[in-house]
C-alpha atoms as a PDB file:
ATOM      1  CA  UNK A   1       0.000   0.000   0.000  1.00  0.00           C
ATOM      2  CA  UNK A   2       0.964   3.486  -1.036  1.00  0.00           C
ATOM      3  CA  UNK A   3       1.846   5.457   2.128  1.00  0.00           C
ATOM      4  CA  UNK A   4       0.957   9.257   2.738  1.00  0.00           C
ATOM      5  CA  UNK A   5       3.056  11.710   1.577  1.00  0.00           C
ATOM      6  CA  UNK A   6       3.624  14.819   3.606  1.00  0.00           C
ATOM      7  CA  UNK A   7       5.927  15.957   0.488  1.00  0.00           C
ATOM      8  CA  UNK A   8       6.924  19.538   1.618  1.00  0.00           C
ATOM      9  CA  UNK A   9       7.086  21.316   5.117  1.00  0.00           C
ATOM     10  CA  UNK A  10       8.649  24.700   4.802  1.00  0.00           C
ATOM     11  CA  UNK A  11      10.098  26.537   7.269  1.00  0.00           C
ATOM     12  CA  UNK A  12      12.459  29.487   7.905  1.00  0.00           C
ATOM     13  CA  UNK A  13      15.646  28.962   9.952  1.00  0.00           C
ATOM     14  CA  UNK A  14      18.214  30.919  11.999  1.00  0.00           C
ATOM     15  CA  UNK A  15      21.707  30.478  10.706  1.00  0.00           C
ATOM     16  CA  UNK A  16      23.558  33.339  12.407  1.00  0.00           C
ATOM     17  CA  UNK A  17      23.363  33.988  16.412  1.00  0.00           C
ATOM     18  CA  UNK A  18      21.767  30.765  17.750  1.00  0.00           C
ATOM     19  CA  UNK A  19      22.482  30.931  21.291  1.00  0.00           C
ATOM     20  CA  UNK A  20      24.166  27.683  22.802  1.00  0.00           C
ATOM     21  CA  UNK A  21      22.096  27.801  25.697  1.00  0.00           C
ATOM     22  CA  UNK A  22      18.762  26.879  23.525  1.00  0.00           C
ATOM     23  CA  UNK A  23      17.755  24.162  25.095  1.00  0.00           C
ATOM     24  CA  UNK A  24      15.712  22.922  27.484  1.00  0.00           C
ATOM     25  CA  UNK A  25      16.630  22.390  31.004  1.00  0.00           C
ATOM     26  CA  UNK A  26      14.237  20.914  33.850  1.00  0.00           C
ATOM     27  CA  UNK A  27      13.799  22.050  37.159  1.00  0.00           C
ATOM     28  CA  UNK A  28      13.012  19.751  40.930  1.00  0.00           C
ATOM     29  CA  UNK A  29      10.645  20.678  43.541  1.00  0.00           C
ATOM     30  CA  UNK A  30      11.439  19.975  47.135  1.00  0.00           C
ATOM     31  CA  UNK A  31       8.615  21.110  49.360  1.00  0.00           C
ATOM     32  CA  UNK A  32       6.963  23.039  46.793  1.00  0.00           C
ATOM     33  CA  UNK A  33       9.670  25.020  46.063  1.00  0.00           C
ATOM     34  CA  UNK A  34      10.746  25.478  42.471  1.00  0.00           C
ATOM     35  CA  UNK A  35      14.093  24.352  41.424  1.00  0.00           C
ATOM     36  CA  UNK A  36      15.500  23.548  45.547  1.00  0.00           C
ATOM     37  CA  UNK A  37      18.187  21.340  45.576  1.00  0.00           C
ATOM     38  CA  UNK A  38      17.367  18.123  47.001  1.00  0.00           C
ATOM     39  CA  UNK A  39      18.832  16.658  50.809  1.00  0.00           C
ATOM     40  CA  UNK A  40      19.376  12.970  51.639  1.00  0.00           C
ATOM     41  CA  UNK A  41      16.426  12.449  53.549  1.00  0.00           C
ATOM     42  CA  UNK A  42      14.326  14.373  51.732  1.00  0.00           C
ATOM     43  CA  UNK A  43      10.558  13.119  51.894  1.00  0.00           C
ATOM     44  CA  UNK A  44       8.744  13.423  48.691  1.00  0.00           C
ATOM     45  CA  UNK A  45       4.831  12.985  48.705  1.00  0.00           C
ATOM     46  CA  UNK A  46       2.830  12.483  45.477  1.00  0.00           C
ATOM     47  CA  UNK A  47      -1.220  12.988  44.911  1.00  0.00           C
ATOM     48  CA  UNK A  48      -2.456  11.492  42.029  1.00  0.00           C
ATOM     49  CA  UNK A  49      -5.916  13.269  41.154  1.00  0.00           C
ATOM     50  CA  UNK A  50      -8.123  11.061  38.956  1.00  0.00           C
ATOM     51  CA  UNK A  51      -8.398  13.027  35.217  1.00  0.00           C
ATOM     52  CA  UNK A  52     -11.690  14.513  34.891  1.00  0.00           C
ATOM     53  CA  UNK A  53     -13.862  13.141  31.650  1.00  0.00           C
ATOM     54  CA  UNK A  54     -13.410  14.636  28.754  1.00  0.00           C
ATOM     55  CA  UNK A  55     -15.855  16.395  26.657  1.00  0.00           C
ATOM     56  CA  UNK A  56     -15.935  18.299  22.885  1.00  0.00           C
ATOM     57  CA  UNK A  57     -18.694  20.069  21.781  1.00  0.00           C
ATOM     58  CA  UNK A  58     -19.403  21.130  18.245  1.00  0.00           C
ATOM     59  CA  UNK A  59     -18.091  24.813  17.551  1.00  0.00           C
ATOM     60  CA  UNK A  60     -18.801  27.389  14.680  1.00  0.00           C
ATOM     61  CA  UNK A  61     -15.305  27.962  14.286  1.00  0.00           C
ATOM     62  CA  UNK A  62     -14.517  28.467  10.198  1.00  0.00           C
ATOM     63  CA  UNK A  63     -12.840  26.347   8.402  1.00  0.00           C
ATOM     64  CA  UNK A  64     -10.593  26.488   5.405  1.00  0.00           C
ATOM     65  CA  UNK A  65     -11.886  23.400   3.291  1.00  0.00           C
ATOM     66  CA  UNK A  66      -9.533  22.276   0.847  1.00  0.00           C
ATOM     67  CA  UNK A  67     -11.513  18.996  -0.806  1.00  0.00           C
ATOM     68  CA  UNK A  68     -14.238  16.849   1.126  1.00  0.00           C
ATOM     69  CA  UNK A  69     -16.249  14.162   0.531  1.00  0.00           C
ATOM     70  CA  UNK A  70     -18.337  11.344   1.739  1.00  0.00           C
ATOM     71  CA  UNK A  71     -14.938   9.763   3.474  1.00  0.00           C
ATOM     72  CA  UNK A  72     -12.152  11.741   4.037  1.00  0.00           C
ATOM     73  CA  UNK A  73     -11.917  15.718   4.873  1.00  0.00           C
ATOM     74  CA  UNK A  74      -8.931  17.951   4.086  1.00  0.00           C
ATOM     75  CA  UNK A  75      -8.256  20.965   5.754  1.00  0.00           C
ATOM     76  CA  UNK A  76      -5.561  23.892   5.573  1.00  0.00           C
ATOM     77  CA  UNK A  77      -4.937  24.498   9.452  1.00  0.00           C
ATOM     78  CA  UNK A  78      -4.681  28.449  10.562  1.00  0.00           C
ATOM     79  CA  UNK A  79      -1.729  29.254  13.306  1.00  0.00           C
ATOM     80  CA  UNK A  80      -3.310  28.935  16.612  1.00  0.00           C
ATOM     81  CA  UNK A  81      -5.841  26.394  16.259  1.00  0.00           C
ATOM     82  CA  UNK A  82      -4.845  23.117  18.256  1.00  0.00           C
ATOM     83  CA  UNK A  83      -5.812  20.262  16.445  1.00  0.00           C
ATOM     84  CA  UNK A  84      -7.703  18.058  19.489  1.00  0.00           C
ATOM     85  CA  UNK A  85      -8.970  18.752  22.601  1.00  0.00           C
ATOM     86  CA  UNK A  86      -6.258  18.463  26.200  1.00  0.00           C
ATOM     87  CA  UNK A  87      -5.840  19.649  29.161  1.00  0.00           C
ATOM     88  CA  UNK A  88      -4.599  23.107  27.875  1.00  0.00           C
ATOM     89  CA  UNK A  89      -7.132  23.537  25.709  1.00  0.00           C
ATOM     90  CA  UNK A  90     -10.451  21.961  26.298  1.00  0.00           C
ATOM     91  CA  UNK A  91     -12.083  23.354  23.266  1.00  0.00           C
ATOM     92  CA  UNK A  92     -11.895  25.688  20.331  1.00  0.00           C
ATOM     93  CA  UNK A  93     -10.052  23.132  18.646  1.00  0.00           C
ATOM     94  CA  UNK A  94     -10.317  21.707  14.865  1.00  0.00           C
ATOM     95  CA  UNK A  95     -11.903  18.646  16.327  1.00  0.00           C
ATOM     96  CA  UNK A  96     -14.342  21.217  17.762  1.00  0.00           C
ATOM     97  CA  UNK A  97     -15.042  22.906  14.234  1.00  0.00           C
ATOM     98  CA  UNK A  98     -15.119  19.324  12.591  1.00  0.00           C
ATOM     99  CA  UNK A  99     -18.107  18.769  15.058  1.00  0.00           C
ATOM    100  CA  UNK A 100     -19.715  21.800  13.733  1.00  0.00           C
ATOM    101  CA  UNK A 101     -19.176  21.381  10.336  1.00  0.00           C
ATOM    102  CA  UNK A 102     -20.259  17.569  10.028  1.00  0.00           C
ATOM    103  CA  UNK A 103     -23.179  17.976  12.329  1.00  0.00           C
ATOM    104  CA  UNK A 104     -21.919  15.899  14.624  1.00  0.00           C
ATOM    105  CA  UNK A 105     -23.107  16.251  17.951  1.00  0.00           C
ATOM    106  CA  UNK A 106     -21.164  16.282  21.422  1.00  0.00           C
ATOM    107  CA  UNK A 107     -18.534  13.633  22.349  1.00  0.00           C
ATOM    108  CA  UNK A 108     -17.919  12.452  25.850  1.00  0.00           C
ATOM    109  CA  UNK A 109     -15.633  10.426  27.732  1.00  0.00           C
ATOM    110  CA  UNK A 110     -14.353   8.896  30.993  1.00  0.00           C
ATOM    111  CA  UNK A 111     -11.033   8.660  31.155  1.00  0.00           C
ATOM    112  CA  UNK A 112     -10.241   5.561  30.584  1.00  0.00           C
ATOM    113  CA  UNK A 113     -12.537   5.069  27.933  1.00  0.00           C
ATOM    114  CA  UNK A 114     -11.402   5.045  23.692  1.00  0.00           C
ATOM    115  CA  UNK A 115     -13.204   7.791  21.618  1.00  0.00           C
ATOM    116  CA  UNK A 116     -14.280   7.073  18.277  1.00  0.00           C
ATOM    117  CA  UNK A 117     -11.773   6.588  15.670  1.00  0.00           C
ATOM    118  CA  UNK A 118     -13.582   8.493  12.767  1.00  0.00           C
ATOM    119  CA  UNK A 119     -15.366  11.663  12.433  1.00  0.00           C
ATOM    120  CA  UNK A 120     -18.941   9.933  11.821  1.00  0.00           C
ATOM    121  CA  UNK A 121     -18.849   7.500  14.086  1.00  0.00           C
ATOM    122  CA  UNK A 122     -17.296   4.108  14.063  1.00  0.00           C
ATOM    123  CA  UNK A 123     -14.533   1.515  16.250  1.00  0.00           C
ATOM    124  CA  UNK A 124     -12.948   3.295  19.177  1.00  0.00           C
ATOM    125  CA  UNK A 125      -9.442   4.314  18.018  1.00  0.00           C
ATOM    126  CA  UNK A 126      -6.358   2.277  18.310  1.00  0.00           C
ATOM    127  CA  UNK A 127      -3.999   4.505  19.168  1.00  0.00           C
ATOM    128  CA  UNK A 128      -1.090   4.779  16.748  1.00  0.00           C
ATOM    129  CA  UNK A 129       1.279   7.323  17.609  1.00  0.00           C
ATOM    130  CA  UNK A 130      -0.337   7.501  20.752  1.00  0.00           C
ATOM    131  CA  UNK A 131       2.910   9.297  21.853  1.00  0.00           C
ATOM    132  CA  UNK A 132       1.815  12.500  19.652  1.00  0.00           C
ATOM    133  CA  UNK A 133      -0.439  14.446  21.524  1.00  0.00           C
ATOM    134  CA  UNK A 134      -0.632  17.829  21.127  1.00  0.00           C
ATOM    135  CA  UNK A 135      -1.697  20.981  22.379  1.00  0.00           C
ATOM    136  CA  UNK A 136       1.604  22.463  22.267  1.00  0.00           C
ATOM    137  CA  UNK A 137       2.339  21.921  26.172  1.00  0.00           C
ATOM    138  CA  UNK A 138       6.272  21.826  25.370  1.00  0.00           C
ATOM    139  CA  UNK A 139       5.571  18.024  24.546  1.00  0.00           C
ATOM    140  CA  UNK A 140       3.779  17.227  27.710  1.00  0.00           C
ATOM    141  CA  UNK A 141       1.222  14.423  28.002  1.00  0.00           C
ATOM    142  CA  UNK A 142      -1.669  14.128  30.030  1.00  0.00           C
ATOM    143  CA  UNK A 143      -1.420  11.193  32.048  1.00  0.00           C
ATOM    144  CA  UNK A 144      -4.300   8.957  31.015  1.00  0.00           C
ATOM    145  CA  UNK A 145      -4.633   5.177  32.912  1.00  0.00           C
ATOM    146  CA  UNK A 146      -5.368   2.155  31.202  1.00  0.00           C
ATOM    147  CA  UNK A 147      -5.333   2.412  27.600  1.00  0.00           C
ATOM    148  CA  UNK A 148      -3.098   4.727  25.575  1.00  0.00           C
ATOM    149  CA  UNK A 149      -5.093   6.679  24.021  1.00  0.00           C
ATOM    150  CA  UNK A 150      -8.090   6.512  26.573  1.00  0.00           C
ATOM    151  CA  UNK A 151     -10.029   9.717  27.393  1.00  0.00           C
ATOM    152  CA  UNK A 152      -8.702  11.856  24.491  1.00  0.00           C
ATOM    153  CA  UNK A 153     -11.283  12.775  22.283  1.00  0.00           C
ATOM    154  CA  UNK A 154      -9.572  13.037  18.701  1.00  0.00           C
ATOM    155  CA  UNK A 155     -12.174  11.076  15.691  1.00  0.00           C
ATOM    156  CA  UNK A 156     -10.696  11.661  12.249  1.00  0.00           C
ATOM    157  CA  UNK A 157      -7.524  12.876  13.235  1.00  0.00           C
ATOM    158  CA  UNK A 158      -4.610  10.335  11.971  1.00  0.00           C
ATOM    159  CA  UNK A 159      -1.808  12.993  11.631  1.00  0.00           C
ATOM    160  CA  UNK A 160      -1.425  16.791  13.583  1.00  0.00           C
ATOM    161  CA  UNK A 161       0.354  19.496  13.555  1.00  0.00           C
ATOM    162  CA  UNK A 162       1.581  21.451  16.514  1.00  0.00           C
ATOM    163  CA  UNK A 163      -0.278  24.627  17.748  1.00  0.00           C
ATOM    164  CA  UNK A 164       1.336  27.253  15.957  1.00  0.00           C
ATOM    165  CA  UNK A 165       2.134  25.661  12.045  1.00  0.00           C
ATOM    166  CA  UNK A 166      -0.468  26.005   9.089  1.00  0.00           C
ATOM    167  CA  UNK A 167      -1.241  23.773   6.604  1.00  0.00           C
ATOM    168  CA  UNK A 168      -2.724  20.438   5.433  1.00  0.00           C
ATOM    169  CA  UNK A 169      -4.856  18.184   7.323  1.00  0.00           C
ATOM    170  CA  UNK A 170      -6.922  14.856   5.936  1.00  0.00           C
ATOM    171  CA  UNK A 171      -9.659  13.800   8.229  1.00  0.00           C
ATOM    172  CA  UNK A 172     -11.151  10.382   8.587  1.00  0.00           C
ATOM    173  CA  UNK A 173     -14.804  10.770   8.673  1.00  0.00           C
ATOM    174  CA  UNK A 174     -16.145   7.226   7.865  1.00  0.00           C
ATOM    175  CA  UNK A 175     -14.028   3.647   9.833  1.00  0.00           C
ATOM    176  CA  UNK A 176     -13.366   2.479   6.503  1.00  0.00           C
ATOM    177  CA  UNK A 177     -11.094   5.395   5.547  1.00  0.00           C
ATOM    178  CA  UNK A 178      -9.672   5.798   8.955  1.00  0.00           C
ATOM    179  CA  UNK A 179      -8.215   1.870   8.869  1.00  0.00           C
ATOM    180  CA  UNK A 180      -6.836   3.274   5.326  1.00  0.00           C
ATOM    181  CA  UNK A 181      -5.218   6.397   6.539  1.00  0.00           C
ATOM    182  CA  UNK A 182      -3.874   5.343   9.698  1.00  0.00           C
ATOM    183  CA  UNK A 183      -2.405   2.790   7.420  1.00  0.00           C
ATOM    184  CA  UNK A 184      -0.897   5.142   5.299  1.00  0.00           C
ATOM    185  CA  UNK A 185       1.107   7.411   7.490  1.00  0.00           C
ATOM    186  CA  UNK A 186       1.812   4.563   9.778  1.00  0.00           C
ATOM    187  CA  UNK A 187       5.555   4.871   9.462  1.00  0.00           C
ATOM    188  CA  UNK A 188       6.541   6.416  12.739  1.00  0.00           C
ATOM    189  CA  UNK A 189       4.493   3.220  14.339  1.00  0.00           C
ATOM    190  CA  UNK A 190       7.405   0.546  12.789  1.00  0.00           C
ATOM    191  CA  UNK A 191      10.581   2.262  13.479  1.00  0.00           C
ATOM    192  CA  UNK A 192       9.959   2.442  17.487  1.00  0.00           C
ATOM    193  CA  UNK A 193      11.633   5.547  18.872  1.00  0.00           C
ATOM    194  CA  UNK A 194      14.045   6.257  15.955  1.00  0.00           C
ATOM    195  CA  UNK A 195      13.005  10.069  14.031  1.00  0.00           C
ATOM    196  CA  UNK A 196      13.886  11.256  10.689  1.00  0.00           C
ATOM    197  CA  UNK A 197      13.740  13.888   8.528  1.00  0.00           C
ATOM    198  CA  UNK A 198      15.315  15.030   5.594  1.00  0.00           C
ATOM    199  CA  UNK A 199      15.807  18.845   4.918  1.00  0.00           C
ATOM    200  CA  UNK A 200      17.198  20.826   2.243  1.00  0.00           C
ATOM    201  CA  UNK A 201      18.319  24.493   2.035  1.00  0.00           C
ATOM    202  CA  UNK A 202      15.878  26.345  -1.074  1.00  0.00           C
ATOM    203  CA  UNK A 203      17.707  29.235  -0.883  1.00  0.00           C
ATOM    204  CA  UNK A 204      19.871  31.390   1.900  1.00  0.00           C
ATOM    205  CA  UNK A 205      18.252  34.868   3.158  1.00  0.00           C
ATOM    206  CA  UNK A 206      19.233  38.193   5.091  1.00  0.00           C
ATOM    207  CA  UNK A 207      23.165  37.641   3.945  1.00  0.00           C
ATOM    208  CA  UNK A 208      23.117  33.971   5.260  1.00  0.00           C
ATOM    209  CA  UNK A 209      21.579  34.910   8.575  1.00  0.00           C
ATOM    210  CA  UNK A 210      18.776  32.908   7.741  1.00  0.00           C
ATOM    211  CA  UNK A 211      17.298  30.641   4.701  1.00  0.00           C
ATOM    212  CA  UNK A 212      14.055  29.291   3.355  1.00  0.00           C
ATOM    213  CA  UNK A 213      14.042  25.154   3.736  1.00  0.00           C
ATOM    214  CA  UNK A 214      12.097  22.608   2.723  1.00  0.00           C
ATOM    215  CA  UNK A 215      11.510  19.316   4.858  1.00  0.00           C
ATOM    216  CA  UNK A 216      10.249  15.740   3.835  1.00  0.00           C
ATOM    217  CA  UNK A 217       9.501  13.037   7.286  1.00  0.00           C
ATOM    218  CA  UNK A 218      10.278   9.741   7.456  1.00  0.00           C
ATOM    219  CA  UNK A 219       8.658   9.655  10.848  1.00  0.00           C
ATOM    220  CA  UNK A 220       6.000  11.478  12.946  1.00  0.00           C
ATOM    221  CA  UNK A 221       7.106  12.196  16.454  1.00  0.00           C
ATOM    222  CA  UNK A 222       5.773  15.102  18.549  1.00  0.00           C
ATOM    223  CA  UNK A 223       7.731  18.477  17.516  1.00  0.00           C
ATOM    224  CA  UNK A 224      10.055  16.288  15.128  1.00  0.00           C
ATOM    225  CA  UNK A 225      10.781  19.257  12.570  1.00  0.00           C
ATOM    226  CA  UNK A 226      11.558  21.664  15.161  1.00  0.00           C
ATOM    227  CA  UNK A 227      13.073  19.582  18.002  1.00  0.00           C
ATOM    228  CA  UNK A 228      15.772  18.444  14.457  1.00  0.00           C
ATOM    229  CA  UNK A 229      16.189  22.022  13.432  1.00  0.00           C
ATOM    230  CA  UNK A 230      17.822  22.637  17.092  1.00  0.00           C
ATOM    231  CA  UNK A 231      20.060  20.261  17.092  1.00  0.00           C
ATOM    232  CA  UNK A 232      21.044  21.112  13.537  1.00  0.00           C
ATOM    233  CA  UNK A 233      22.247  24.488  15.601  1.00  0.00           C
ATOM    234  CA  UNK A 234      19.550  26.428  13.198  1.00  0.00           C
ATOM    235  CA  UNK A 235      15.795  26.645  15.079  1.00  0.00           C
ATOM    236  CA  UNK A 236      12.790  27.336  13.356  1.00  0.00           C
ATOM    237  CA  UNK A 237      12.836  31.216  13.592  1.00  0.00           C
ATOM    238  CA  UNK A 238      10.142  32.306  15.779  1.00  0.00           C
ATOM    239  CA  UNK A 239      10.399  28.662  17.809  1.00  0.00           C
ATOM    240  CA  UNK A 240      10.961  30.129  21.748  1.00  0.00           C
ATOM    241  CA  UNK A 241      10.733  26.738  22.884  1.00  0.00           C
ATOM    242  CA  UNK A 242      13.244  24.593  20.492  1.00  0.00           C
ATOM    243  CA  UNK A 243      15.688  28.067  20.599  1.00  0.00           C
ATOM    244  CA  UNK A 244      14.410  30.270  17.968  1.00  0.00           C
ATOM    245  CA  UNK A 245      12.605  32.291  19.734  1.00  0.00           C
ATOM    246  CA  UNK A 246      13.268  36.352  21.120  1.00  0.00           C
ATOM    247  CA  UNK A 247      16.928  36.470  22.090  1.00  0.00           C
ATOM    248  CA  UNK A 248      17.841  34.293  19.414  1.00  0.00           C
ATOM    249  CA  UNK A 249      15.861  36.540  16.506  1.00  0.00           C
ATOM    250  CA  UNK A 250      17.789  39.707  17.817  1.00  0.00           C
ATOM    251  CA  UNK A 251      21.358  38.584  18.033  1.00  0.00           C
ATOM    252  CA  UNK A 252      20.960  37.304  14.561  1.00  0.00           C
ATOM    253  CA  UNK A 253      19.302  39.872  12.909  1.00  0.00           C
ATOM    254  CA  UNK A 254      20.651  43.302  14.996  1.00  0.00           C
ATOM    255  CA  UNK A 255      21.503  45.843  13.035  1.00  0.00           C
ATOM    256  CA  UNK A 256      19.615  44.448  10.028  1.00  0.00           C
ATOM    257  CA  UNK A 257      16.506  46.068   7.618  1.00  0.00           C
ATOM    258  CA  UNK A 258      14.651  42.689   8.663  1.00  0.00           C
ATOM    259  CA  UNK A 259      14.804  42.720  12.682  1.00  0.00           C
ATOM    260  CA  UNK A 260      11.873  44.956  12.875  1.00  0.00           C
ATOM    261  CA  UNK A 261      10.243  42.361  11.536  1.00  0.00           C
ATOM    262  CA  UNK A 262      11.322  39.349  12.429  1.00  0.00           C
ATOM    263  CA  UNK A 263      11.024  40.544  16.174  1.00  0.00           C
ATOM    264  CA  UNK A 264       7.155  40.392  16.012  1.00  0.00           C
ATOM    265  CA  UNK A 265       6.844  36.676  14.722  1.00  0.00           C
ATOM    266  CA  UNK A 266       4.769  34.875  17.500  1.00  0.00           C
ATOM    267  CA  UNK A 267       5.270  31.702  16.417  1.00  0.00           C
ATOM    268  CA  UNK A 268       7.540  28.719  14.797  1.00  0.00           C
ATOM    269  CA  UNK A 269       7.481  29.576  11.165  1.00  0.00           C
ATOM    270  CA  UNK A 270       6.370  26.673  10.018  1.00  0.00           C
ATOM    271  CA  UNK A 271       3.821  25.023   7.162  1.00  0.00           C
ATOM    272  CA  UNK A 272       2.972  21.899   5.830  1.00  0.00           C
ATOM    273  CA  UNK A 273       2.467  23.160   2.260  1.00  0.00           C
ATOM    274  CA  UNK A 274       1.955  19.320   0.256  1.00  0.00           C
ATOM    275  CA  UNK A 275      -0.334  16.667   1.001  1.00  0.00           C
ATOM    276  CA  UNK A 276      -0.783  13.042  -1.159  1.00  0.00           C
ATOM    277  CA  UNK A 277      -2.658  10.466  -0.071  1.00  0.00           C
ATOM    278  CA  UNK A 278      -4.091   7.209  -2.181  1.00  0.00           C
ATOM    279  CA  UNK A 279      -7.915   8.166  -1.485  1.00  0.00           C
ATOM    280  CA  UNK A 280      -9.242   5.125   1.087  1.00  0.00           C
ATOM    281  CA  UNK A 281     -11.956   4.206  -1.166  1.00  0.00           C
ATOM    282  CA  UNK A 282     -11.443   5.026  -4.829  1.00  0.00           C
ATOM    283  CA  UNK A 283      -7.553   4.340  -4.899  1.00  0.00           C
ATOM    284  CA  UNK A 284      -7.249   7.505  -6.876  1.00  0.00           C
ATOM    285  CA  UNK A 285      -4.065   9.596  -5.707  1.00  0.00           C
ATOM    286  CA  UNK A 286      -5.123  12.687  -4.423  1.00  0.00           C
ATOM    287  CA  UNK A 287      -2.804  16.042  -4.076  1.00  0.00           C
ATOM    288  CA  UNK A 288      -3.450  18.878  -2.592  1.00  0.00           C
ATOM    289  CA  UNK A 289      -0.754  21.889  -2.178  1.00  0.00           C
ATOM    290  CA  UNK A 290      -1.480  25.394   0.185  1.00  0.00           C
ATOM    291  CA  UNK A 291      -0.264  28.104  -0.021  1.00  0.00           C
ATOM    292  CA  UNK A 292       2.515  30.355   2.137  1.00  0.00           C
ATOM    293  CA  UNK A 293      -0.383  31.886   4.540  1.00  0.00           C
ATOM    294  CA  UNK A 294       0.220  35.781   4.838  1.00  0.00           C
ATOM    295  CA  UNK A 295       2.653  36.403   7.952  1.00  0.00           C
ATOM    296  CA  UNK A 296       5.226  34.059   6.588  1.00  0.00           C
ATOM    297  CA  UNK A 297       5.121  35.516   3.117  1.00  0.00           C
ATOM    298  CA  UNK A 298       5.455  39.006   4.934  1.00  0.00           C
ATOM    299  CA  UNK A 299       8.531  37.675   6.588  1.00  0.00           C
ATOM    300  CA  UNK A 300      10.335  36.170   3.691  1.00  0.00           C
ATOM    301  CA  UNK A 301      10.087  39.331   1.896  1.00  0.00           C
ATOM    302  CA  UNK A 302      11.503  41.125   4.988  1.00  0.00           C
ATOM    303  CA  UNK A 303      14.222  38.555   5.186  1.00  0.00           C
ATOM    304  CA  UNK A 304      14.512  38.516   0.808  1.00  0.00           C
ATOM    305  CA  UNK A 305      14.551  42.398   1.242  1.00  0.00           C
ATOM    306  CA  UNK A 306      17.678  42.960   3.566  1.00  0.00           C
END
């Protein structure tokens, strides 16, 4: 079987100024004190507090509809909109609008129970890259008992995208073209903890402070683009949490036309700009390509301009 093809993710990086101390560092708590050192003898007491249920209602949030029909949904995702309900953000989500849109009415569950897998109903889902949950929480989980999975409330989605990219979505919206997609863009689910992603440079920007790339997966972990892009010693300009964020922007671009600019981006610049997918029931390939939304093509010419 053909697998999905997330062809292109563009994104613009920070080549010059990238501060070595970009990454992330935990902190301990020691009698509910922030970052205390800890003492041999220390007593540590935990409360576990059972998770609440979880509920989505349907929302009249718009949608930008890129092709839909009976089975399968595609949608170009705004900045901002979190793709599934958490703990951070209980609702005004995409599944919310999906809700909305496909008449669907109010899902609810306890927490250790499986939502449905598709957007009209269907087998509770099973879970594959259960280890993906989003909401843009740094990466953090809720922790859910029994089942992975259990009490997040998530039909039709079988791939995100973090809080703060754009771009293409497919939704599931009937069983038989969720078992399809899931499927499809499997590949994170075989290769056990092991990401990749292949990048290449499109062209370098602000006098090689910066360039315009272009990124393919191989796998789909949680932040995989812009967790790679750190390590690479060039964050996603705009990323605060993976080291592209304020103090990085202005010690690369000071001094420059572009750093007016580039100091107001509030998030990772970032879009999935291809989607291909063998359609679930037909077999037909289906492509689908969106466009740079508006703040990143205001920033690339800023960048292009200096």
């Amino acid at each position: 079987m053909a697998g999905m093809d997330i062809q292109r993710t563009i994104a613009l990086i920070i080549l010059a100024g990238s501060p070595a101390s970009g990454r992330l560092f935990g902190g301990k708590t020691s009698d509910g004190q922030p970052s205390a050192a800890d003492s041999a003898g220390d007593v540590v007491t935990c409360v576990l507090v059972p998770p609440p249920a979880s509920r989505a209602l349907p929302e009249d949030i718009p949608l930008s509809v890129a092709y839909e029909d009976a089975h399968v949904l595609v949608v170009d995702k705004p900045a901002g909109l979190v793709v599934h309900p958490c703990p951070s953000q209980p609702a005004g989500t995409l599944v919310n609008a999906l809700l909305h849109h496909c008449q669907v009415g109010p899902v609810e569950l306890g927490p250790d129970q499986l939502g449905p897998g598709s957007l009209l109903g269907g087998d509770e889902e099973d879970a594959l890259d259960s280890d993906d949950d989003e909401g843009d929480d740094g990466g953090r989980r809720a922790l859910r008992p029994g089942l992975p999975g259990a009490g997040v409330i998530r039909p039709g989605i079988v791939h995100r995208i973090d809080k703060g990219t754009t771009g293409l979505l497919v939704i599931a919206k009937t069983e038989e073209a969720r078992v399809d997609l899931v499927q499809q863009v499997g590949f994170g689910s075989r290769l056990g903890r092991t990401a990749i992603s292949s990048w290449a440079t499109l062209r370098p920007l602000a006098g090689g402070r910066a360039a315009l790339t272009a990124w393919k997966l191989g796998t789909g972990r949680t932040h995989q683009i812009r967790a790679h892009a750190r390590e690479l010693g060039c964050p996603l300009l705009g990323d605060a949490t993976y080291g592209g964020g304020p103090r990085a922007v202005a010690a690369a671009f000071a001094g420059t036309g572009a750093a007016g600019a580039v100091t107001a981006i509030e998030r990772p610049m970032l879009h999935a700009a291809t989607l291909g997918f063998k359609h679930p029931v037909t077999g037909a390939w289906a492509q689908f390509e969106s466009p740079l939304p508006e703040d990143f093509v205001s920033i690339l010419n800023a960048l292009d301009a200096d």
